[in-house]
N, C-alpha and C. Protein backbone atom coordinates (compact mmCIF):
# COMPACT_ATOMS: atom_id res chain seq x y z
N UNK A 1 -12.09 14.43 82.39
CA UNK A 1 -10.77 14.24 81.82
C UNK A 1 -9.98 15.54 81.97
N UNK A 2 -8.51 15.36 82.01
CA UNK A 2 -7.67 16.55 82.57
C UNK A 2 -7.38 17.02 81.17
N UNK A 3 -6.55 18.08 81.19
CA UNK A 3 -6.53 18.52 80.30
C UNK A 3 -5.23 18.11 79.48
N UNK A 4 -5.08 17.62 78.48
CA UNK A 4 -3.47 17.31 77.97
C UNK A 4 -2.06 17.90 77.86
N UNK A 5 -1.27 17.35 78.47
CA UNK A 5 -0.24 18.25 78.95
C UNK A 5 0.65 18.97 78.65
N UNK A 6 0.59 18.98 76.64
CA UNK A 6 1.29 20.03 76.07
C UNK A 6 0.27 20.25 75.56
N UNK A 7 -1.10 20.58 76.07
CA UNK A 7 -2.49 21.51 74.44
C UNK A 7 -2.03 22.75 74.94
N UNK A 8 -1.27 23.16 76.33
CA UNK A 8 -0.84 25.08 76.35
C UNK A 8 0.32 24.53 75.08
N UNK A 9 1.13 24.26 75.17
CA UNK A 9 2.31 24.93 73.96
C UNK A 9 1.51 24.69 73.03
N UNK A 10 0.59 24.23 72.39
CA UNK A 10 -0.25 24.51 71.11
C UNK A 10 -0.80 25.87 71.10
N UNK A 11 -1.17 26.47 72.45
CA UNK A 11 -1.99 27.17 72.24
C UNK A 11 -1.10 28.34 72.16
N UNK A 12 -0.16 28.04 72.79
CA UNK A 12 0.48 29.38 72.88
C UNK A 12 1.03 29.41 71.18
N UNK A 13 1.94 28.20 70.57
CA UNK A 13 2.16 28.71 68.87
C UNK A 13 1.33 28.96 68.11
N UNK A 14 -0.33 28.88 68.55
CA UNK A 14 -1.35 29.42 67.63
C UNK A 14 -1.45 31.37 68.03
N UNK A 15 -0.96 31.38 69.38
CA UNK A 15 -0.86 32.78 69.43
C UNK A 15 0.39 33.44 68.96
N UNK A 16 1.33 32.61 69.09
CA UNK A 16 2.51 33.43 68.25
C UNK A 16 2.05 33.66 66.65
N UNK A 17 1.73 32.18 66.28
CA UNK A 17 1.90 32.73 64.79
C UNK A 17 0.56 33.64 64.38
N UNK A 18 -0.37 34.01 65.42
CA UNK A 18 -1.64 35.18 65.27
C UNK A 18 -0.58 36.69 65.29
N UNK A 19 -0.02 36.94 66.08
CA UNK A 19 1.30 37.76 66.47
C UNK A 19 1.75 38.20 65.44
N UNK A 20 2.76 37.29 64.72
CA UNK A 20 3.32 37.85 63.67
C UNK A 20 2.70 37.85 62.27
N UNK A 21 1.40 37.00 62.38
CA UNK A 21 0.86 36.94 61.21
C UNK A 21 0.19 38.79 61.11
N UNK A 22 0.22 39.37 62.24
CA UNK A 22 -0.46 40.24 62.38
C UNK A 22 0.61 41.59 61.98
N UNK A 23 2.05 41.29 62.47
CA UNK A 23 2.65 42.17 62.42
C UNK A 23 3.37 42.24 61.15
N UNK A 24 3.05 41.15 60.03
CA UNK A 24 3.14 40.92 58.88
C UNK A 24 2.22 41.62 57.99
N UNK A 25 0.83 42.17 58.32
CA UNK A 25 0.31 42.83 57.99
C UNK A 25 0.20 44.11 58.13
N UNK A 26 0.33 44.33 59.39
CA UNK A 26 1.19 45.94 59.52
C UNK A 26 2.06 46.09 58.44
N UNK A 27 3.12 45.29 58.59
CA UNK A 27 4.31 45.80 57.68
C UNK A 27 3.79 45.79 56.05
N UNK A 28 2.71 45.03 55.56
CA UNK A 28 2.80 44.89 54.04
C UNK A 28 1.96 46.31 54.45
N UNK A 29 1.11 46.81 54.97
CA UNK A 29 0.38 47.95 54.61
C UNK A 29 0.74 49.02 55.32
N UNK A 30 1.51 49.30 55.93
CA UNK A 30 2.04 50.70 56.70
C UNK A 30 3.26 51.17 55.55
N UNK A 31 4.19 49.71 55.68
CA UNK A 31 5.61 50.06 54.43
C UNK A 31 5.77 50.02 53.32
N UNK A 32 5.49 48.46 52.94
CA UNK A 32 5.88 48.24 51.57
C UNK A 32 4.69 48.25 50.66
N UNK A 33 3.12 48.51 50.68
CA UNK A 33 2.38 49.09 49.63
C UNK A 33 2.18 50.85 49.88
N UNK A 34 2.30 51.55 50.56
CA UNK A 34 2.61 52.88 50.19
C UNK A 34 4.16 53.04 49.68
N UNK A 35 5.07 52.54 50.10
CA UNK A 35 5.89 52.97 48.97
C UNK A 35 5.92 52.58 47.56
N UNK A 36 5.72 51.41 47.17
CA UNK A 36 5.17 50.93 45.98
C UNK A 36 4.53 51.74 45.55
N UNK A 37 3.12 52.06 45.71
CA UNK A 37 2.24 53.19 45.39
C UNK A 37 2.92 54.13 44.83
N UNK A 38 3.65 54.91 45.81
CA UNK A 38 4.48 55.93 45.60
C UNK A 38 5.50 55.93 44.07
N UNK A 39 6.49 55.15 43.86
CA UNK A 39 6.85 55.07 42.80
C UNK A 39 6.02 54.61 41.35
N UNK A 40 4.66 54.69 41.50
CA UNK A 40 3.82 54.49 40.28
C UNK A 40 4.23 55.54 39.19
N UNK A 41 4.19 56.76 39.97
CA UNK A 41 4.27 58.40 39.15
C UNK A 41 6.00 58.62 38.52
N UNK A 42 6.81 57.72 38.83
CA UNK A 42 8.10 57.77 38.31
C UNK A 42 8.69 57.42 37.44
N UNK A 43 8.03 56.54 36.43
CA UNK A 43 7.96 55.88 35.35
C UNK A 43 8.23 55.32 35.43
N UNK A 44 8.23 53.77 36.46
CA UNK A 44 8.44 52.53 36.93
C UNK A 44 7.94 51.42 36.28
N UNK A 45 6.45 51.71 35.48
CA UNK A 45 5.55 50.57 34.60
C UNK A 45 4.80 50.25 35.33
N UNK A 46 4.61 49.01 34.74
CA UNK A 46 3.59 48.10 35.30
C UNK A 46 4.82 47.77 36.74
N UNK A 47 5.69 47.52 37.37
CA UNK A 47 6.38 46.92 37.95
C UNK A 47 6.06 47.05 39.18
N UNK A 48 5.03 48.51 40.25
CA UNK A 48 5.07 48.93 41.04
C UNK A 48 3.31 47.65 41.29
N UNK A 49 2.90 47.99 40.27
CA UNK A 49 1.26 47.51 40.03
C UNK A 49 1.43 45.99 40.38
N UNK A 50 2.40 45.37 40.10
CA UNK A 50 2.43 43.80 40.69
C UNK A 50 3.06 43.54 41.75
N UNK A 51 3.79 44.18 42.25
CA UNK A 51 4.31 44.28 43.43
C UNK A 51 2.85 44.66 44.98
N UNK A 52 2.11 45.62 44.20
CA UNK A 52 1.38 46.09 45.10
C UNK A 52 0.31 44.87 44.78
N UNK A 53 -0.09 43.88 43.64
CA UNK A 53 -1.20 43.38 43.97
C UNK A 53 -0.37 42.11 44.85
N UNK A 54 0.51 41.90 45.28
CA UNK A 54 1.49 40.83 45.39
C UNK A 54 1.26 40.97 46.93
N UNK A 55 1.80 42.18 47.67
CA UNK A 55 1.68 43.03 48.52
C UNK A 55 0.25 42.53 49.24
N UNK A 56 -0.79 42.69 48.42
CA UNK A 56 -1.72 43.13 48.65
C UNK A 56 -2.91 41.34 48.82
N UNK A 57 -2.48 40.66 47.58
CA UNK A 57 -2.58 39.38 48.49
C UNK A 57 -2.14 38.57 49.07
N UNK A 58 -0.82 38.94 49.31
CA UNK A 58 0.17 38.18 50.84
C UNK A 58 -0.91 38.78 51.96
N UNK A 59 -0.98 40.00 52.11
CA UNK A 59 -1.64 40.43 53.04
C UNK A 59 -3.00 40.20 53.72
N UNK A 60 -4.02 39.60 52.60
CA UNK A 60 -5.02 39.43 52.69
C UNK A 60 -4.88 37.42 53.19
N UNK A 61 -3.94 36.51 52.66
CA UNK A 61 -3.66 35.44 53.68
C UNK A 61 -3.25 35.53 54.68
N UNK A 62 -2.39 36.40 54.90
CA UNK A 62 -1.94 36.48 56.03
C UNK A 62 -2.98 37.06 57.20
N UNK A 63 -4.41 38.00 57.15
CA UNK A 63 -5.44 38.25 57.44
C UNK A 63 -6.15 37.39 57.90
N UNK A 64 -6.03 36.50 56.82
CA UNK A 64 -6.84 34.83 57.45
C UNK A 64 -6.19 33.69 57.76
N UNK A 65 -4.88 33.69 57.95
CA UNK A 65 -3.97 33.21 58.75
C UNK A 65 -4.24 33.75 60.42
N UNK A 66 -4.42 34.71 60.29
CA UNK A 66 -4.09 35.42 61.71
C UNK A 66 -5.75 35.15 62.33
N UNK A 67 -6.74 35.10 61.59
CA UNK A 67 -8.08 35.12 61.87
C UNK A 67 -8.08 33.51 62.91
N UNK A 68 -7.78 32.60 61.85
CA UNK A 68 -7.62 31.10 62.12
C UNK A 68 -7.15 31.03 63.06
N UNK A 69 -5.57 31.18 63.35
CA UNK A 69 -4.97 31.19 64.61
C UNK A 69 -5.32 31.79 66.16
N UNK A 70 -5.52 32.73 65.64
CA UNK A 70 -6.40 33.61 67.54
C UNK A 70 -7.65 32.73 67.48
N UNK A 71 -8.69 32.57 66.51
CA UNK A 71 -9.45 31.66 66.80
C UNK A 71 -9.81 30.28 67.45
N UNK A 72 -8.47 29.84 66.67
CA UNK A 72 -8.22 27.96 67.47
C UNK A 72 -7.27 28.38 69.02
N UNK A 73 -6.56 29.36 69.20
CA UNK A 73 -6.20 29.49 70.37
C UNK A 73 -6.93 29.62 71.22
N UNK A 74 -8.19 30.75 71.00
CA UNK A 74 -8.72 30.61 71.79
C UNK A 74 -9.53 29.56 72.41
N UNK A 75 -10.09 28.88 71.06
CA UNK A 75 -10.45 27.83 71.81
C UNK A 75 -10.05 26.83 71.87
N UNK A 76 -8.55 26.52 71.58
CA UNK A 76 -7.74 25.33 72.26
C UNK A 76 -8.00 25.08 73.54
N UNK A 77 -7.71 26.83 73.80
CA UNK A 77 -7.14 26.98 75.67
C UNK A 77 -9.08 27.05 76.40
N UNK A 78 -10.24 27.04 75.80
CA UNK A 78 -11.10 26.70 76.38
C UNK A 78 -11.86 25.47 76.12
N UNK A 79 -10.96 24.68 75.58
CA UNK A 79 -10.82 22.75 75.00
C UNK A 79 -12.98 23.05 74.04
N UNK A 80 -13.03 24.30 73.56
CA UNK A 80 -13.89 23.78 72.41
C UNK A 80 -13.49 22.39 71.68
N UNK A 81 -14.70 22.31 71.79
CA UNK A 81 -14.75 20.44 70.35
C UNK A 81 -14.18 20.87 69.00
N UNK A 82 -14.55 22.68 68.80
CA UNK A 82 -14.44 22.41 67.12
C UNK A 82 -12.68 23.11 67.22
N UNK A 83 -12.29 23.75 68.30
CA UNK A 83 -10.89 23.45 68.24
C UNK A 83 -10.03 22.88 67.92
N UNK A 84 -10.57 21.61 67.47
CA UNK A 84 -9.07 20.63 67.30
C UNK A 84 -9.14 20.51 65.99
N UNK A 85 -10.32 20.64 65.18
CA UNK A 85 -9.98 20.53 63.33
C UNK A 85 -9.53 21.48 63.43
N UNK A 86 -9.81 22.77 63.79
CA UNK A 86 -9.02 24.23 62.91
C UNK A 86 -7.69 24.30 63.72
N UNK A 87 -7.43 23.76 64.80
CA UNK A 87 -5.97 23.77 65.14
C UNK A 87 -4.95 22.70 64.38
N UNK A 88 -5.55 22.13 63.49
CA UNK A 88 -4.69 21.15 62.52
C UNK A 88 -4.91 21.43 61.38
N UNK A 89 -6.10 22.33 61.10
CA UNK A 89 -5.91 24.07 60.04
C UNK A 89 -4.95 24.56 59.68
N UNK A 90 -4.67 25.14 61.32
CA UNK A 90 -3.97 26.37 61.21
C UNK A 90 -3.10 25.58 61.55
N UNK A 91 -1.81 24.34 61.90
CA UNK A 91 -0.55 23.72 62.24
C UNK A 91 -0.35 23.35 60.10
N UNK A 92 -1.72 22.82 59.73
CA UNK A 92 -1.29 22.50 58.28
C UNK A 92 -0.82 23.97 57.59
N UNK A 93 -1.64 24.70 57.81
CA UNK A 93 -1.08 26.03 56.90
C UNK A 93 0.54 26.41 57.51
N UNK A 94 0.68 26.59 58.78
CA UNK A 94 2.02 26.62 59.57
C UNK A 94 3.21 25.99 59.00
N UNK A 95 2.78 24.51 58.48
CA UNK A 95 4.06 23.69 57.56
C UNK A 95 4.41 24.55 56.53
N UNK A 96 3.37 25.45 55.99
CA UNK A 96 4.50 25.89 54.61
C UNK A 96 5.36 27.29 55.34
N UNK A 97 5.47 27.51 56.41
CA UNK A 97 6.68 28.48 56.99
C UNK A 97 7.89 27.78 57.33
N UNK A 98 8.59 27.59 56.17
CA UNK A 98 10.04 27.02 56.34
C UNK A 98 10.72 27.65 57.30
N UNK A 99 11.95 26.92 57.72
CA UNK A 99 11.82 25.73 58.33
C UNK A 99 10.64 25.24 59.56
N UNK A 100 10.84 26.45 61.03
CA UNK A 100 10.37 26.60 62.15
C UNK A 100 9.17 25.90 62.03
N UNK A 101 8.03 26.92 61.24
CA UNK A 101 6.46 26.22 60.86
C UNK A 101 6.70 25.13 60.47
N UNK A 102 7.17 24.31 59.63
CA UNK A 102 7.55 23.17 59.15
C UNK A 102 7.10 21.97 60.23
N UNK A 103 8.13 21.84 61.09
CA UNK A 103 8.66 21.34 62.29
C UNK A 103 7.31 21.33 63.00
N UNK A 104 6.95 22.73 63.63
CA UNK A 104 5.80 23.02 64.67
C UNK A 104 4.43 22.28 64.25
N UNK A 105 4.08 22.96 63.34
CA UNK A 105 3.11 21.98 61.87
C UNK A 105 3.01 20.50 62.14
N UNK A 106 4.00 19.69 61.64
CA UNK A 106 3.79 18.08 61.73
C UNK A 106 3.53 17.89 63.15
N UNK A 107 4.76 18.33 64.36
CA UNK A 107 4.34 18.09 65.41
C UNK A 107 3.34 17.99 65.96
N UNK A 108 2.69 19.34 65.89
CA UNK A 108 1.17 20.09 66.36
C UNK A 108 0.03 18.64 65.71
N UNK A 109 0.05 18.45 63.88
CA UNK A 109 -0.31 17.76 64.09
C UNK A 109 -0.72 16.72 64.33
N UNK A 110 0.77 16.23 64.55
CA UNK A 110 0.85 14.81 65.27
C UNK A 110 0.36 14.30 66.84
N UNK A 111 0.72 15.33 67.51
CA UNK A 111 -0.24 15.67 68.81
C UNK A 111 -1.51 15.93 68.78
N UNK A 112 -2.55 16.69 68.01
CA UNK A 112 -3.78 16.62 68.08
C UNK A 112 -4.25 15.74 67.59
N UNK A 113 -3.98 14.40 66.96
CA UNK A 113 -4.32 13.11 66.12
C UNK A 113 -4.70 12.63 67.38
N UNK A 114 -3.71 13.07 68.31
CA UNK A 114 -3.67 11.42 69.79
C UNK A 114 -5.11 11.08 70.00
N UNK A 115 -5.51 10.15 70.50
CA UNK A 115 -6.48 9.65 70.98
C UNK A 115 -7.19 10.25 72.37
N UNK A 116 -5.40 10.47 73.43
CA UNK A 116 -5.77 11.36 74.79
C UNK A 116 -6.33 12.97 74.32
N UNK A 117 -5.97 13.33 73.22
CA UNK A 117 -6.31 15.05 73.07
C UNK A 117 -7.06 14.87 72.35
N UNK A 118 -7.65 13.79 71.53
CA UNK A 118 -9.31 13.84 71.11
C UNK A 118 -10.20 13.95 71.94
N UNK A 119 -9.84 12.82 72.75
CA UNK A 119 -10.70 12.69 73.73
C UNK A 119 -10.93 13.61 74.92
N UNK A 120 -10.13 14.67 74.78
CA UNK A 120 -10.50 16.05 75.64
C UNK A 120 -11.34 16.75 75.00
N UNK A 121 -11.25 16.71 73.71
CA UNK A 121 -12.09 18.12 73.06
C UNK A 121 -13.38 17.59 72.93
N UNK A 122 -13.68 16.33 72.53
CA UNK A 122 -14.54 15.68 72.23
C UNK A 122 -15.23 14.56 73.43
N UNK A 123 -15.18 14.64 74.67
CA UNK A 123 -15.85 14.63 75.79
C UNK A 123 -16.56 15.36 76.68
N UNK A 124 -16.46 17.01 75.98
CA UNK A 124 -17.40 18.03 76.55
C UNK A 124 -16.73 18.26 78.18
N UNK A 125 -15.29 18.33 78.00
CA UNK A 125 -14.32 19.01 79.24
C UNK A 125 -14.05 20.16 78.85
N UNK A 126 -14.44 20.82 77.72
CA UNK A 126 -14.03 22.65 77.43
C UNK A 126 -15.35 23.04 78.82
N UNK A 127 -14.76 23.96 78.89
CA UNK A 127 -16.26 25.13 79.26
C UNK A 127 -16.71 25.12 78.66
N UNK A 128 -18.28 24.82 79.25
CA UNK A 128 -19.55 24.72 78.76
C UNK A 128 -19.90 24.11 77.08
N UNK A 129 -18.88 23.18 76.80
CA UNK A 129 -18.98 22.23 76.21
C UNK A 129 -19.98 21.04 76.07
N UNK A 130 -20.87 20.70 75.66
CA UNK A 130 -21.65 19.30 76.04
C UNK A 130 -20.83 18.31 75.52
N UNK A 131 -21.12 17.13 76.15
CA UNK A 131 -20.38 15.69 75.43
C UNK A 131 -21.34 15.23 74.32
N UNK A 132 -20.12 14.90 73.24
CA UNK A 132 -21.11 14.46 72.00
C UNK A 132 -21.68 12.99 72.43
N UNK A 133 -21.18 12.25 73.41
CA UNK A 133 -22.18 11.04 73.92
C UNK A 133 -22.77 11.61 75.10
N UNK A 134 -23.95 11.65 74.94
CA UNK A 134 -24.81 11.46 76.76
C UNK A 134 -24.92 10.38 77.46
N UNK A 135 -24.55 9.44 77.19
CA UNK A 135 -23.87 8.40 77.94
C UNK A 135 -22.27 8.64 78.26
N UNK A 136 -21.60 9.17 77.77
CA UNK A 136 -20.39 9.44 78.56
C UNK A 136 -19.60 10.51 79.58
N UNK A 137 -21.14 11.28 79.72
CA UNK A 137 -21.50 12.72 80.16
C UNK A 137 -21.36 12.12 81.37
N UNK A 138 -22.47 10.65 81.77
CA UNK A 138 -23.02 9.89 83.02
C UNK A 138 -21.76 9.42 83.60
C-alpha cells in the first residue's frame, strides 16, 4: 500500500508544533522565569512565586507537548503502526491552541480516522514494520 497523500502535511504540523512548542520553552526559561525570580527581592509577595510556578508548569506541558509531537512525526513519516494513536494525541492536544490548532486538530483527526490511512499504518508498509495479519503480509 502507498503511502496516503496528505500523511506529509501531518507530519510536517507535528513538526511545527514540536518547533514552537520548543521555542515556547526557551522563552518561559531563558525570559520570563529569571525575571520573575529576579523581582522576588523587591517586595513583590507572593506574586512573583505564582507567576514562576505558572511559568514553570506551562513549561513542563509544553516539554511533553514537544516530546509527543517530534515523536509521532517521526514516526508518521516512517508509517510506524503506533504512529497513528499518538498522532491523534498530539492533533487532540493541538485543538486546545485557539484558533489555528483548533482547525489543524479536528482535521488531522479526521484524516487519521480514514480507513485508507489506517490501513497504511496498520498493514506493516512503515519500515520494517510487520503486518498485524500474516495473512495480509501474503
Amino acid at each position: 500500500m502507498e503511502r496516503p497523500q496528505h500523511l506529509l502535511l501531518v507530519a510536517i504540523w507535528q513538526i511545527f508544533c514540536a518547533v514552537t512548542a520548543f521555542l515556547g520553552i526557551l522563552t518561559m526559561l531563558l525570559v520570563i522565569l529569571p525575571a520573575f525570580i529576579g523581582m522576588v527581592g523587591y517586595g513583590f509577595g507572593v506574586f512573583p512565586n505564582v507567576i514562576v510556578l505558572f511559568a514553570g508548569t506551562g513549561a513542563i506541558f509544553l516539554l511533553g507537548f514537544f516530546i509527543i509531537s517530534l515523536v509521532a512525526a517521526i514516526g508518521t513519516v516512517k508509517g510506524a503502526s503506533w504512529a497513528r494513536n499518538l498522532g491523534i494525541v498530539q492533533a487532540g492536544i493541538s485543538i486546545l491552541n485557539v484558533p489555528v490548532g483548533t482547525i489543524a486538530g479536528i482535521l488531522i483527526i479526521m484524516y487519521l480516522v480514514r480507513p485508507e490511512v489506517t490501513g497504511y499504518f496498520y498493514t506493516g508498509n512503515g519500515k520494517g514494520q510487520p503486518a498485524l495479519n500474516p495473512a495480509a503480509a501474503a
